[in-house]
PDB file of N, CA and C in Angstrom:
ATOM      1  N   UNK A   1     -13.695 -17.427 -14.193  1.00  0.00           N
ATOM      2  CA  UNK A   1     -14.506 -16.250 -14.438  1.00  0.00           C
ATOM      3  C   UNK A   1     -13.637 -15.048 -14.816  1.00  0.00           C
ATOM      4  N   UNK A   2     -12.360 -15.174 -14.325  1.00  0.00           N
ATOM      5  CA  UNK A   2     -11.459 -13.987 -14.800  1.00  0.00           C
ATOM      6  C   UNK A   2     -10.498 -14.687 -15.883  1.00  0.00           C
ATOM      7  N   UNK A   3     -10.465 -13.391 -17.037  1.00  0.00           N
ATOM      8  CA  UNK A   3      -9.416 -13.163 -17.856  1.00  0.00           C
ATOM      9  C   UNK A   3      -8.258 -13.302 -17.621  1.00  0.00           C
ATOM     10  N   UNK A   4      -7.605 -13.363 -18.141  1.00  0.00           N
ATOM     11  CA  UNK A   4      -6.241 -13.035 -18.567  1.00  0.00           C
ATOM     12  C   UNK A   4      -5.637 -12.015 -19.136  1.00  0.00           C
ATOM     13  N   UNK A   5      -5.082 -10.872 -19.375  1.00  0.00           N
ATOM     14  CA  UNK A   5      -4.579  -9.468 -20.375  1.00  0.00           C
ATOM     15  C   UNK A   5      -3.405  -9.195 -19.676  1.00  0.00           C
ATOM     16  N   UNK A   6      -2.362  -9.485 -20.757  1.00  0.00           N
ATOM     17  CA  UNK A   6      -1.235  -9.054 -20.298  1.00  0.00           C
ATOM     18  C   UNK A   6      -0.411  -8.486 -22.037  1.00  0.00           C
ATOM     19  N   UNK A   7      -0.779  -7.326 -22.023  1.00  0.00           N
ATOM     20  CA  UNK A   7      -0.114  -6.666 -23.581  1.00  0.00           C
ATOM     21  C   UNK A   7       0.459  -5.586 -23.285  1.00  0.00           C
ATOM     22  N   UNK A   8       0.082  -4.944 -22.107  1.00  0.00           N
ATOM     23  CA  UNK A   8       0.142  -3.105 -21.856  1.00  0.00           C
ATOM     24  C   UNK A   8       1.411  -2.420 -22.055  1.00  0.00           C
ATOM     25  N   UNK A   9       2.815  -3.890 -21.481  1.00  0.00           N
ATOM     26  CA  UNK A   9       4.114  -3.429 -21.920  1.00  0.00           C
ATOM     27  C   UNK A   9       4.249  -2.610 -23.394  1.00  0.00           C
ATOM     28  N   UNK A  10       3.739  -4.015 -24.583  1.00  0.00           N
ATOM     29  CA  UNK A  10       4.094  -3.254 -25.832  1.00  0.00           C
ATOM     30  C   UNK A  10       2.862  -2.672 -26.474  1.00  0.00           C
ATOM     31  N   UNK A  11       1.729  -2.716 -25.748  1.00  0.00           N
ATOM     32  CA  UNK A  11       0.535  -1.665 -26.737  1.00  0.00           C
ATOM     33  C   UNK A  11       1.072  -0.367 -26.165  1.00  0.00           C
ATOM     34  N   UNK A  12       1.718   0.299 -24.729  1.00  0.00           N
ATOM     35  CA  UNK A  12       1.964   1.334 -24.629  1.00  0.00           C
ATOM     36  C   UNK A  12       2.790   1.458 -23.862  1.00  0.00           C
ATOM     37  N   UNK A  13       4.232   1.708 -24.840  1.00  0.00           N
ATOM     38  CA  UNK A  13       5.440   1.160 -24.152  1.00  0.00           C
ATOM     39  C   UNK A  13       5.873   2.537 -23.623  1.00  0.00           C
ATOM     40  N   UNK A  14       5.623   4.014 -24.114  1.00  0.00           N
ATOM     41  CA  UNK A  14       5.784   4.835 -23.272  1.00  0.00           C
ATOM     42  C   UNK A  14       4.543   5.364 -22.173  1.00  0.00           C
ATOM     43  N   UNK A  15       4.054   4.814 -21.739  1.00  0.00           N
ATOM     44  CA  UNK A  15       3.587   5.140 -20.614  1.00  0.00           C
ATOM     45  C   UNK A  15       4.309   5.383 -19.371  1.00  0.00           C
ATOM     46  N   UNK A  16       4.189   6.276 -19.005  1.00  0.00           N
ATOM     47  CA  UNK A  16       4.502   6.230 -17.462  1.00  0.00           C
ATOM     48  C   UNK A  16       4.179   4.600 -16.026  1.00  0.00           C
ATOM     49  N   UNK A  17       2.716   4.440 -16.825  1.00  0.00           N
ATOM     50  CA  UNK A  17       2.713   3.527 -15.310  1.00  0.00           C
ATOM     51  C   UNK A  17       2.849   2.169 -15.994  1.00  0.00           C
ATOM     52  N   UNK A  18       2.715   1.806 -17.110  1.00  0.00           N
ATOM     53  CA  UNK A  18       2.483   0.679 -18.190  1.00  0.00           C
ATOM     54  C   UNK A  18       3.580   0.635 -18.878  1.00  0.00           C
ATOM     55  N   UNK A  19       4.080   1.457 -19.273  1.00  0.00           N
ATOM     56  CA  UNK A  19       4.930   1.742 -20.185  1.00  0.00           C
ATOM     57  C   UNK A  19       6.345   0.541 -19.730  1.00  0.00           C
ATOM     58  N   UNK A  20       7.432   0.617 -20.960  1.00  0.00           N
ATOM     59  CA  UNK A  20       8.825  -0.423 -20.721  1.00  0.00           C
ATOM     60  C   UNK A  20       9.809   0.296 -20.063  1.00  0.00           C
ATOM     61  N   UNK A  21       9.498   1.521 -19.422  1.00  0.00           N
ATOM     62  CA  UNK A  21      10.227   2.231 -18.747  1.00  0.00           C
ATOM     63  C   UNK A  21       9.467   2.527 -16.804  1.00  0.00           C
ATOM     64  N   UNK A  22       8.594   1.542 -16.744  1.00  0.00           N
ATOM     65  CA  UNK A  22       7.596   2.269 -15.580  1.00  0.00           C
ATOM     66  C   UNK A  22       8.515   1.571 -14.327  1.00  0.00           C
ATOM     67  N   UNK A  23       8.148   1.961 -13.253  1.00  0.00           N
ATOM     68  CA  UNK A  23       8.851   1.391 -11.940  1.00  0.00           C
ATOM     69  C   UNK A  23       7.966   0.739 -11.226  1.00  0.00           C
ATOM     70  N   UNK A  24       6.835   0.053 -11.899  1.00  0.00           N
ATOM     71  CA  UNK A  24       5.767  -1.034 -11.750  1.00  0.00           C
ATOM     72  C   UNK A  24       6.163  -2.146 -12.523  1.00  0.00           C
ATOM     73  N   UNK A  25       5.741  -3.285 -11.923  1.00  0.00           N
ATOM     74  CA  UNK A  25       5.307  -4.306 -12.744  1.00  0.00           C
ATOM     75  C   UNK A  25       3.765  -4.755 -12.273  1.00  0.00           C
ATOM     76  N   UNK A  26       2.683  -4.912 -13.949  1.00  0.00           N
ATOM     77  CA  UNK A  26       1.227  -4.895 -13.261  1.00  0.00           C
ATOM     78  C   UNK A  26       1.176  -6.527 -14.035  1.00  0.00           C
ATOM     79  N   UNK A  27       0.699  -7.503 -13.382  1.00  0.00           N
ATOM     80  CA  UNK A  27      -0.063  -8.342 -14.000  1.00  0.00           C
ATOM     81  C   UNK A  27      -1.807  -8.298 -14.121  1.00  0.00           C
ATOM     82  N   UNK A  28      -2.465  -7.831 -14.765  1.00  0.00           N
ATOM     83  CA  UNK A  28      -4.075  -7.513 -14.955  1.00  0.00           C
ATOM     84  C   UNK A  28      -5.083  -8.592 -15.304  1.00  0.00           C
ATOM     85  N   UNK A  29      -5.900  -8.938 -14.530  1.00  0.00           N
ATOM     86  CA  UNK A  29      -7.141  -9.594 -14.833  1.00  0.00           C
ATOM     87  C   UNK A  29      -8.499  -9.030 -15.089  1.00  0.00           C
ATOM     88  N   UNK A  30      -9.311  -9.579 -15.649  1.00  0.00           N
ATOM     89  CA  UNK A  30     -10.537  -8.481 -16.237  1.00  0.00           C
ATOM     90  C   UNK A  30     -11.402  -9.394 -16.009  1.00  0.00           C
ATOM     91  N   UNK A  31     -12.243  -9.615 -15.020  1.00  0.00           N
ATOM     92  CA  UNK A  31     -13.545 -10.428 -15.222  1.00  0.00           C
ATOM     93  C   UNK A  31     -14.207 -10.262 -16.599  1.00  0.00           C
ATOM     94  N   UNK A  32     -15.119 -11.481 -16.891  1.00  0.00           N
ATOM     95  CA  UNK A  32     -15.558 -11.927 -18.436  1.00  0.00           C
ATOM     96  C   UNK A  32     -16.663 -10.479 -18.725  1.00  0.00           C
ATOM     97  N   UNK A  33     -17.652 -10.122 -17.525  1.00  0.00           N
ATOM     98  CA  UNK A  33     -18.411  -9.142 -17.737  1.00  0.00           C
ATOM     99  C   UNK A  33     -18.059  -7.897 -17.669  1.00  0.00           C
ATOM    100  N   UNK A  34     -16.577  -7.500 -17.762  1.00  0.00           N
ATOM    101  CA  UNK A  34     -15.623  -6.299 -17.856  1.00  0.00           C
ATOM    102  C   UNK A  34     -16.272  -5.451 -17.041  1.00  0.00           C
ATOM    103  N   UNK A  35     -16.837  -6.280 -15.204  1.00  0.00           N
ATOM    104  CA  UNK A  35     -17.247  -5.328 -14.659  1.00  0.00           C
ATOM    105  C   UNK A  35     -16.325  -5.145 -13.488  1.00  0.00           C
ATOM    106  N   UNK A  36     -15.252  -5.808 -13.299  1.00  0.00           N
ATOM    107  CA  UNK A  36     -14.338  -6.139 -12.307  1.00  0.00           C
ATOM    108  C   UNK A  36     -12.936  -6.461 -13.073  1.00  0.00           C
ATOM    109  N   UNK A  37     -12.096  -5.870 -12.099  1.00  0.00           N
ATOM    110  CA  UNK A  37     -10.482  -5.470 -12.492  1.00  0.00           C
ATOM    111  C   UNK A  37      -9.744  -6.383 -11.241  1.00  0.00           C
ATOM    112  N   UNK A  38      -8.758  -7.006 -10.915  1.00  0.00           N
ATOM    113  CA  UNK A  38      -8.013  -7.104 -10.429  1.00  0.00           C
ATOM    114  C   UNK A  38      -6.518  -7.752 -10.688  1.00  0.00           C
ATOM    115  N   UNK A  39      -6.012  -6.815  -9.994  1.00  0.00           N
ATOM    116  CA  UNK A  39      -4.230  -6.575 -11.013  1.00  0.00           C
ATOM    117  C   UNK A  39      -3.193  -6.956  -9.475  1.00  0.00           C
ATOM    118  N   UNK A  40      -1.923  -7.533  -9.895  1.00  0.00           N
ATOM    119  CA  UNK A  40      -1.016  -8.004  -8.865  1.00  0.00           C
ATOM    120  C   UNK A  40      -0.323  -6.858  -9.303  1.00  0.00           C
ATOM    121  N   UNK A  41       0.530  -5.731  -8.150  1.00  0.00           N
ATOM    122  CA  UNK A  41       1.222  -4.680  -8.946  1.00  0.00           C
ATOM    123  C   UNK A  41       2.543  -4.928  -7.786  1.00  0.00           C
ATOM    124  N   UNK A  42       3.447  -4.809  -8.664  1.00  0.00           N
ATOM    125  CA  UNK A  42       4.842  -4.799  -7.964  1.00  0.00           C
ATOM    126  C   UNK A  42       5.522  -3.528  -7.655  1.00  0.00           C
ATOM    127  N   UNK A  43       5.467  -2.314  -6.478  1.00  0.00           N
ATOM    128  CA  UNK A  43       5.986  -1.544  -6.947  1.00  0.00           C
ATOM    129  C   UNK A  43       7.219  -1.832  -7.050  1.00  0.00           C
ATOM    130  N   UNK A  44       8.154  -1.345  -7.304  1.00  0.00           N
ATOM    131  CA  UNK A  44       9.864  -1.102  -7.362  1.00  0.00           C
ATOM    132  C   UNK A  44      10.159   0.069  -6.686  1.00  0.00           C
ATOM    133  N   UNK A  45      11.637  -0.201  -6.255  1.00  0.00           N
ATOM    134  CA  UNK A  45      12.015   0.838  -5.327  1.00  0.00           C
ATOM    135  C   UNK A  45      12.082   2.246  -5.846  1.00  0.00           C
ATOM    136  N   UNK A  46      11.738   2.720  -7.046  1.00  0.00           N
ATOM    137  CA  UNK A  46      11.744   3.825  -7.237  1.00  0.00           C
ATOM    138  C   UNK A  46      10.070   4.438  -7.243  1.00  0.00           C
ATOM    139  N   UNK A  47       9.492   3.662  -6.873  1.00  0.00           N
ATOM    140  CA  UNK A  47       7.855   4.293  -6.450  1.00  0.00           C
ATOM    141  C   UNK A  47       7.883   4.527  -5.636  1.00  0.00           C
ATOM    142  N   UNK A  48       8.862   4.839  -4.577  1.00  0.00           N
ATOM    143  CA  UNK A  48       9.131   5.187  -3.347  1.00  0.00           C
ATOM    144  C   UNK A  48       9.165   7.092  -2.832  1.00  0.00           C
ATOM    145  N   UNK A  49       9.403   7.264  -1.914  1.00  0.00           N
ATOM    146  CA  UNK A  49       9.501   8.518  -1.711  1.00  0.00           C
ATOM    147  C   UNK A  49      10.613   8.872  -0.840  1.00  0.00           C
ATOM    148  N   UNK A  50      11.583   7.730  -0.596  1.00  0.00           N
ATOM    149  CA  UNK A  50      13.184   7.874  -0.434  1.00  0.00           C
ATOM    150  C   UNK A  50      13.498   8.652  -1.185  1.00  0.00           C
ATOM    151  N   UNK A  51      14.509   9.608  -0.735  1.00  0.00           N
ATOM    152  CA  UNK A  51      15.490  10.302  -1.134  1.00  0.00           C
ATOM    153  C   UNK A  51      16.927   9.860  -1.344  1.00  0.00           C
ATOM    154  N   UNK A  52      17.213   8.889  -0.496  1.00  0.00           N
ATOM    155  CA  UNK A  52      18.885   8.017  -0.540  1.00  0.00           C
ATOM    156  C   UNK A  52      18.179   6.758  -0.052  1.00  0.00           C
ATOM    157  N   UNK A  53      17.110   6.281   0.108  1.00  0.00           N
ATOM    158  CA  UNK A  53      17.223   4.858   0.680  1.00  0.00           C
ATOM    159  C   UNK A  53      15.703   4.894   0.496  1.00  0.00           C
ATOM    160  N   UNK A  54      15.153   3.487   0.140  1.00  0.00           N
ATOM    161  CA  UNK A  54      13.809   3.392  -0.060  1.00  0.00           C
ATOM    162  C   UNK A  54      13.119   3.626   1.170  1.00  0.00           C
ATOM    163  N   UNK A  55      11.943   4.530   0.457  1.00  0.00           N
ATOM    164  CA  UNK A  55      11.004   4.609   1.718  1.00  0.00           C
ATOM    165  C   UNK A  55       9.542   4.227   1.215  1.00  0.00           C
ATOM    166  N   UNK A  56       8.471   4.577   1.778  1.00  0.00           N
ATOM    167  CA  UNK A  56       6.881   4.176   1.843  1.00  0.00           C
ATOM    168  C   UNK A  56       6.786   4.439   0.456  1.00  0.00           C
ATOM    169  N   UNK A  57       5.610   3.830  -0.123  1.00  0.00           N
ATOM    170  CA  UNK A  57       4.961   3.931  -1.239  1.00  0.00           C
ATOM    171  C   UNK A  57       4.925   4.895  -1.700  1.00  0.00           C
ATOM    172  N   UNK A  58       4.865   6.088  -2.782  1.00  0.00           N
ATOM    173  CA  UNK A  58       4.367   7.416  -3.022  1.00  0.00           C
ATOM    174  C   UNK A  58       3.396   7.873  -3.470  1.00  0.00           C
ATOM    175  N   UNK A  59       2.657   8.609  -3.025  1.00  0.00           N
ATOM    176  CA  UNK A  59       1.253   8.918  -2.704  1.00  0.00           C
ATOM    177  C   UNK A  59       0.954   9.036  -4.480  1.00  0.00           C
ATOM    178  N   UNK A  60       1.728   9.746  -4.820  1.00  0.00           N
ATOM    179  CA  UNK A  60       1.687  10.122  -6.668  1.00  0.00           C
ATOM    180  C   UNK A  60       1.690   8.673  -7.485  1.00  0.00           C
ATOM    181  N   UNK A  61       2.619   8.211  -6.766  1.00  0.00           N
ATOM    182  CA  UNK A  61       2.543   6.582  -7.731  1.00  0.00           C
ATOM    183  C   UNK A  61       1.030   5.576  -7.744  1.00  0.00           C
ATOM    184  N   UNK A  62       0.873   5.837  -6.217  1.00  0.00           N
ATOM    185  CA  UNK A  62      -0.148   5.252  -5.878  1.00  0.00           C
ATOM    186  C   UNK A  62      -1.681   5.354  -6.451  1.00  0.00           C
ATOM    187  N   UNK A  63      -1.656   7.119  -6.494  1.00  0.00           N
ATOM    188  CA  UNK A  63      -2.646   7.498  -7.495  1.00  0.00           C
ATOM    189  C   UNK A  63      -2.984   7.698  -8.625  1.00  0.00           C
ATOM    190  N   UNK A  64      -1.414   7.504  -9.506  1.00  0.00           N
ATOM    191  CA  UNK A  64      -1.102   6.865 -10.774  1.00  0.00           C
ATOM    192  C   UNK A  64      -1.680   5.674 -11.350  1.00  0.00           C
ATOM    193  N   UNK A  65      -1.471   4.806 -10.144  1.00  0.00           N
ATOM    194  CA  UNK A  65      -1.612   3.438 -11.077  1.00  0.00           C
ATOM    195  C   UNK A  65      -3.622   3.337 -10.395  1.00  0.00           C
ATOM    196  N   UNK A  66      -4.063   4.060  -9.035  1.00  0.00           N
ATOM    197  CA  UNK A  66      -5.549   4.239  -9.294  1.00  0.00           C
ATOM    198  C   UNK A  66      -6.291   4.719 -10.737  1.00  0.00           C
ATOM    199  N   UNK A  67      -5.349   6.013 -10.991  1.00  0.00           N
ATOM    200  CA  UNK A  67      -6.119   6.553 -12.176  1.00  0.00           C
ATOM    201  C   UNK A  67      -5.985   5.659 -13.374  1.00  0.00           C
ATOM    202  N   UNK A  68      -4.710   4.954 -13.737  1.00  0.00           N
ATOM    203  CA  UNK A  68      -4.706   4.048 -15.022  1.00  0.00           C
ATOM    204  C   UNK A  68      -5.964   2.742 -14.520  1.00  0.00           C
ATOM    205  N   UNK A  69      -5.748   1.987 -13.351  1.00  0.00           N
ATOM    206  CA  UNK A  69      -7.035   0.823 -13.537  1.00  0.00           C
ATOM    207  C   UNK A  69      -8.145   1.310 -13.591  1.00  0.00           C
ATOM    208  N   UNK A  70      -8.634   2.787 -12.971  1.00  0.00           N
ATOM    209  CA  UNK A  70      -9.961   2.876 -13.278  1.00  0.00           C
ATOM    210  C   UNK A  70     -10.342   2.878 -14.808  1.00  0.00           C
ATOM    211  N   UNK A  71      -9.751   4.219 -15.479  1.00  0.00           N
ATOM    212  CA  UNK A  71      -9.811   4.550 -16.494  1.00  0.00           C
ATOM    213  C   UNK A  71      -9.768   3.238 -17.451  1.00  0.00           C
ATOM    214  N   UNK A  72      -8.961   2.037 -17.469  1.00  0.00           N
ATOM    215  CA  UNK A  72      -8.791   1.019 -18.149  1.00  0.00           C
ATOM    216  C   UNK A  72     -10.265   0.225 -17.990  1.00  0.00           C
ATOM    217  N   UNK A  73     -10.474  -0.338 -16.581  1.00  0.00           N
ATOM    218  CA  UNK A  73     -11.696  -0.809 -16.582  1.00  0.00           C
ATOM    219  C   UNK A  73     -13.026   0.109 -17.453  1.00  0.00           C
ATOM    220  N   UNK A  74     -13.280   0.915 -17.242  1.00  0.00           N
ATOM    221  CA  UNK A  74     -13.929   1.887 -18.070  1.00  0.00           C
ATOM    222  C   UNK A  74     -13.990   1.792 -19.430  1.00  0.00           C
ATOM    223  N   UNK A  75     -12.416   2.277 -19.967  1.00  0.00           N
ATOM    224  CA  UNK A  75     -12.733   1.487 -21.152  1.00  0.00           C
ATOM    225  C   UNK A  75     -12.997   0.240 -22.042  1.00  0.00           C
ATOM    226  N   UNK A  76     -12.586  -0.693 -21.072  1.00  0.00           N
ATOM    227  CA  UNK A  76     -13.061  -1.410 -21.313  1.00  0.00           C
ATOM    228  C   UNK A  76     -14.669  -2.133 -21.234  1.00  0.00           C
ATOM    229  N   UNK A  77     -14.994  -1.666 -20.017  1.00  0.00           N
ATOM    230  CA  UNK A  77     -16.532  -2.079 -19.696  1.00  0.00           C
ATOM    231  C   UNK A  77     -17.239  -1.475 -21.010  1.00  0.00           C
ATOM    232  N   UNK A  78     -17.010   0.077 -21.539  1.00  0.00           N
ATOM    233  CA  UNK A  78     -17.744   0.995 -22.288  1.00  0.00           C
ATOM    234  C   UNK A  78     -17.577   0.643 -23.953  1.00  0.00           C
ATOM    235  N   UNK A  79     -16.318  -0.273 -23.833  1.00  0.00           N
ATOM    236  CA  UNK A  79     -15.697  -0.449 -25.612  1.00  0.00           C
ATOM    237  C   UNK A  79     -15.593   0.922 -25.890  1.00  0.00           C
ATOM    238  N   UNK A  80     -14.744   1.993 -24.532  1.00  0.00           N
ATOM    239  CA  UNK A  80     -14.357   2.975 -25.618  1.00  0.00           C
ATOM    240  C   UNK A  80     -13.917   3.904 -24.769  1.00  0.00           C
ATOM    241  N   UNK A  81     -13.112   5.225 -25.142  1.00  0.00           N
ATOM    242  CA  UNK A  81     -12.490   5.871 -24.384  1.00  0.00           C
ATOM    243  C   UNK A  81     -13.043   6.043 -23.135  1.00  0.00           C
ATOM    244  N   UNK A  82     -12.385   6.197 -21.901  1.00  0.00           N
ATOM    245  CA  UNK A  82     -13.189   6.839 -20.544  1.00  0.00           C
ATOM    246  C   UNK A  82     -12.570   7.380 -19.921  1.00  0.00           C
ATOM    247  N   UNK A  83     -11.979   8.454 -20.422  1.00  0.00           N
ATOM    248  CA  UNK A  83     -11.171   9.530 -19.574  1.00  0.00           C
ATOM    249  C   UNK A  83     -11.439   9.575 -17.718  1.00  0.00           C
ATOM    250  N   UNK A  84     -10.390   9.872 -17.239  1.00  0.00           N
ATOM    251  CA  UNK A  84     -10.589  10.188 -15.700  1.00  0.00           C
ATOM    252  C   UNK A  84     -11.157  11.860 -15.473  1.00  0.00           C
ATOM    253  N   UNK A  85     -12.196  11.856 -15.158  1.00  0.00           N
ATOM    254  CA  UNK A  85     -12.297  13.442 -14.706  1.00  0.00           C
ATOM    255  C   UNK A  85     -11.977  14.099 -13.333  1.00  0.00           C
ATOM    256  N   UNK A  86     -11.970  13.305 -12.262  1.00  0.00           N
ATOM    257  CA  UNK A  86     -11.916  13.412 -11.315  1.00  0.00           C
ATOM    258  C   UNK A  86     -11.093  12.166 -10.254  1.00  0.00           C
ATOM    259  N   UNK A  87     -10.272  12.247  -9.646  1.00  0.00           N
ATOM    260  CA  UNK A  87      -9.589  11.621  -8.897  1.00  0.00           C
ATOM    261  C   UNK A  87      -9.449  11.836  -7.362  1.00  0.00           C
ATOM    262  N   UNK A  88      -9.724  10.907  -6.269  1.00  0.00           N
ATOM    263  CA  UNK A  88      -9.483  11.732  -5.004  1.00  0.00           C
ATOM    264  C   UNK A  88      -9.310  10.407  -4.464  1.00  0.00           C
ATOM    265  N   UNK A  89      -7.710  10.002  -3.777  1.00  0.00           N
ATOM    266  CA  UNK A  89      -6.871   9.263  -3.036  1.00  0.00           C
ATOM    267  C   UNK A  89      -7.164   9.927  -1.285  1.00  0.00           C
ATOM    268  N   UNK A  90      -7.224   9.238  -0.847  1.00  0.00           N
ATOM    269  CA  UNK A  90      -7.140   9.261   0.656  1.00  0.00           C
ATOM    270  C   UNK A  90      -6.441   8.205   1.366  1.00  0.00           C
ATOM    271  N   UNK A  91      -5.377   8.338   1.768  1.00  0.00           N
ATOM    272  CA  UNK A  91      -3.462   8.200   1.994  1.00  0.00           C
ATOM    273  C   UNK A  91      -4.524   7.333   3.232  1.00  0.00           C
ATOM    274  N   UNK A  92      -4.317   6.251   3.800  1.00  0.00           N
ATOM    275  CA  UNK A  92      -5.071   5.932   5.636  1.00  0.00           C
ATOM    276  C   UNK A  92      -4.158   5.086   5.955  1.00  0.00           C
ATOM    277  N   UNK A  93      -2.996   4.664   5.230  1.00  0.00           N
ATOM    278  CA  UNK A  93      -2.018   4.269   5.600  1.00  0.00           C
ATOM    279  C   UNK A  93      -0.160   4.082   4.953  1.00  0.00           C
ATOM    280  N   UNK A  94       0.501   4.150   5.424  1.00  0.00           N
ATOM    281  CA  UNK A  94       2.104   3.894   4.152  1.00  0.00           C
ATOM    282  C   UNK A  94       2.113   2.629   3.961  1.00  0.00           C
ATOM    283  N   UNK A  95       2.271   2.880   2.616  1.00  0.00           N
ATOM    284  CA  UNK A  95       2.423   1.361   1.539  1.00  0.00           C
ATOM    285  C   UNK A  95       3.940   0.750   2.088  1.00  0.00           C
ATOM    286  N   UNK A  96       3.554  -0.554   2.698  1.00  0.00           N
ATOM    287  CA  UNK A  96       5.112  -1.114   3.148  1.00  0.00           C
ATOM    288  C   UNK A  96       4.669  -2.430   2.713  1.00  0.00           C
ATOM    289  N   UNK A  97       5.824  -3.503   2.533  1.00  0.00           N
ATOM    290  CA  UNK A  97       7.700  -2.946   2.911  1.00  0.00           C
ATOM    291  C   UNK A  97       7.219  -2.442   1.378  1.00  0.00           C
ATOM    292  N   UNK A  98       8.430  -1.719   0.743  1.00  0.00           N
ATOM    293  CA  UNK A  98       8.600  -1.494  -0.288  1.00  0.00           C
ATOM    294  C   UNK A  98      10.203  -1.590  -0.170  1.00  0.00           C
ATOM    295  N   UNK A  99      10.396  -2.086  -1.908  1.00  0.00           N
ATOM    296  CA  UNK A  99       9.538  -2.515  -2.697  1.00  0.00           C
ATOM    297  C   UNK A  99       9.317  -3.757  -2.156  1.00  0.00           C
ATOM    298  N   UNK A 100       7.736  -3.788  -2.880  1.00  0.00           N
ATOM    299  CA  UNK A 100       6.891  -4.893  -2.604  1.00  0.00           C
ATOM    300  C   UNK A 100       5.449  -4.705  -3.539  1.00  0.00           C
ATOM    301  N   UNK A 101       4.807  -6.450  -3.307  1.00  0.00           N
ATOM    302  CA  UNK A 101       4.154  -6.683  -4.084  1.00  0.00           C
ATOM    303  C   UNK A 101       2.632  -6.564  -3.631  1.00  0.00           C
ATOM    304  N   UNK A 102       1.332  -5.799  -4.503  1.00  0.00           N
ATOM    305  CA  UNK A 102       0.220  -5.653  -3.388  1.00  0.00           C
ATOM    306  C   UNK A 102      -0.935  -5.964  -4.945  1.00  0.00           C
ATOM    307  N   UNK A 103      -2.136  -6.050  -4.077  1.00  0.00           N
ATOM    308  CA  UNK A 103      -3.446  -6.519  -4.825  1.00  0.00           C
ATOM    309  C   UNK A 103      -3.928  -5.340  -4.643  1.00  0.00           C
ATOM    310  N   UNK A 104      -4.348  -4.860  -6.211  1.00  0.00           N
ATOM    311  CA  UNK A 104      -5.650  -3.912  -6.128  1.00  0.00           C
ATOM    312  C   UNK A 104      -7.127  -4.654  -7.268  1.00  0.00           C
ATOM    313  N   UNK A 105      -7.735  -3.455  -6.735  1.00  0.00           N
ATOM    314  CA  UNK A 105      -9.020  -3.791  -7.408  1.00  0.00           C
ATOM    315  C   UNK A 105      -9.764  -3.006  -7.725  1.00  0.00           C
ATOM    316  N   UNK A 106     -10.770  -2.860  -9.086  1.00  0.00           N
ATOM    317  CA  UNK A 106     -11.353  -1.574  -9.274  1.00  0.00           C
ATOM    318  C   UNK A 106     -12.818  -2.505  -9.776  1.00  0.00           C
ATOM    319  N   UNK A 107     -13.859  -2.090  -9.343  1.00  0.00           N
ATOM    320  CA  UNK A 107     -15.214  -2.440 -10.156  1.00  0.00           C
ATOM    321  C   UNK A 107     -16.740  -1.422 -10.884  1.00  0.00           C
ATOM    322  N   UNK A 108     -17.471  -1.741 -11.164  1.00  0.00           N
ATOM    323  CA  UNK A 108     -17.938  -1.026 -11.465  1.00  0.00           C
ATOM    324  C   UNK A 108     -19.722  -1.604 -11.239  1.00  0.00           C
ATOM    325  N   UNK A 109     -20.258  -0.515 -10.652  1.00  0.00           N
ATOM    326  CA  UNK A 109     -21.780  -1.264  -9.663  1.00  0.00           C
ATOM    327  C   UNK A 109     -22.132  -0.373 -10.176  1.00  0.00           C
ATOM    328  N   UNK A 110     -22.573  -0.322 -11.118  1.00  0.00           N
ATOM    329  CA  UNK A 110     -24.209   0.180 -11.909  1.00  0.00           C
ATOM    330  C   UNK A 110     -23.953  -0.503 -12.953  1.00  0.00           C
TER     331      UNK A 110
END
């Protein structure tokens, strides 16, 4: 029932969270009815919020790569741009160990 999409390196190689320079690695799946997202994301130790030695996840990275899957699912569900207008992360725990590898998921119910 799920896709496969893995291009994002070279359709947008300067991106920040996608991009051939990002301190992610995302593998992305797209259910067939582009109403469901789920992506394996690797952070790397520089998504961290260490200063000399890796520490917890960073709240900015974290809400980085929220705002790129929503916005992606979106456009995709819509066949067409879907800007983020609004964003709101609520931190309820530190992303550990890092680096390390975690499952997210984004859908869309209407």
């Amino acid at each position: 029932e799920l896709n496969h999409l893995y291009v994002h390196r070279h359709s947008a190689p300067m991106h920040f969270v996608i991009g051939r320079q990002s301190p992610f690695y995302i593998e992305r799946c797209f259910r067939n009815d582009r109403k469901r997202a789920v992506w394996a994301v690797y952070f790397g130790p520089f998504c961290s919020n260490g200063d000399y030695q890796v520490g917890v996840g960073n709240g900015g990275a974290i809400a980085a790569l929220l705002d790129l899957m929503t916005a992606t699912l979106g456009n995709i569900y819509l066949q067409g741009r879907c800007p983020t207008l609004s964003l709101s992360v609520k931190m309820l725990k530190p992303v550990v160990p890092m680096p390390g590898l975690f499952k997210a998921e984004a859908w869309i119910e209407k």
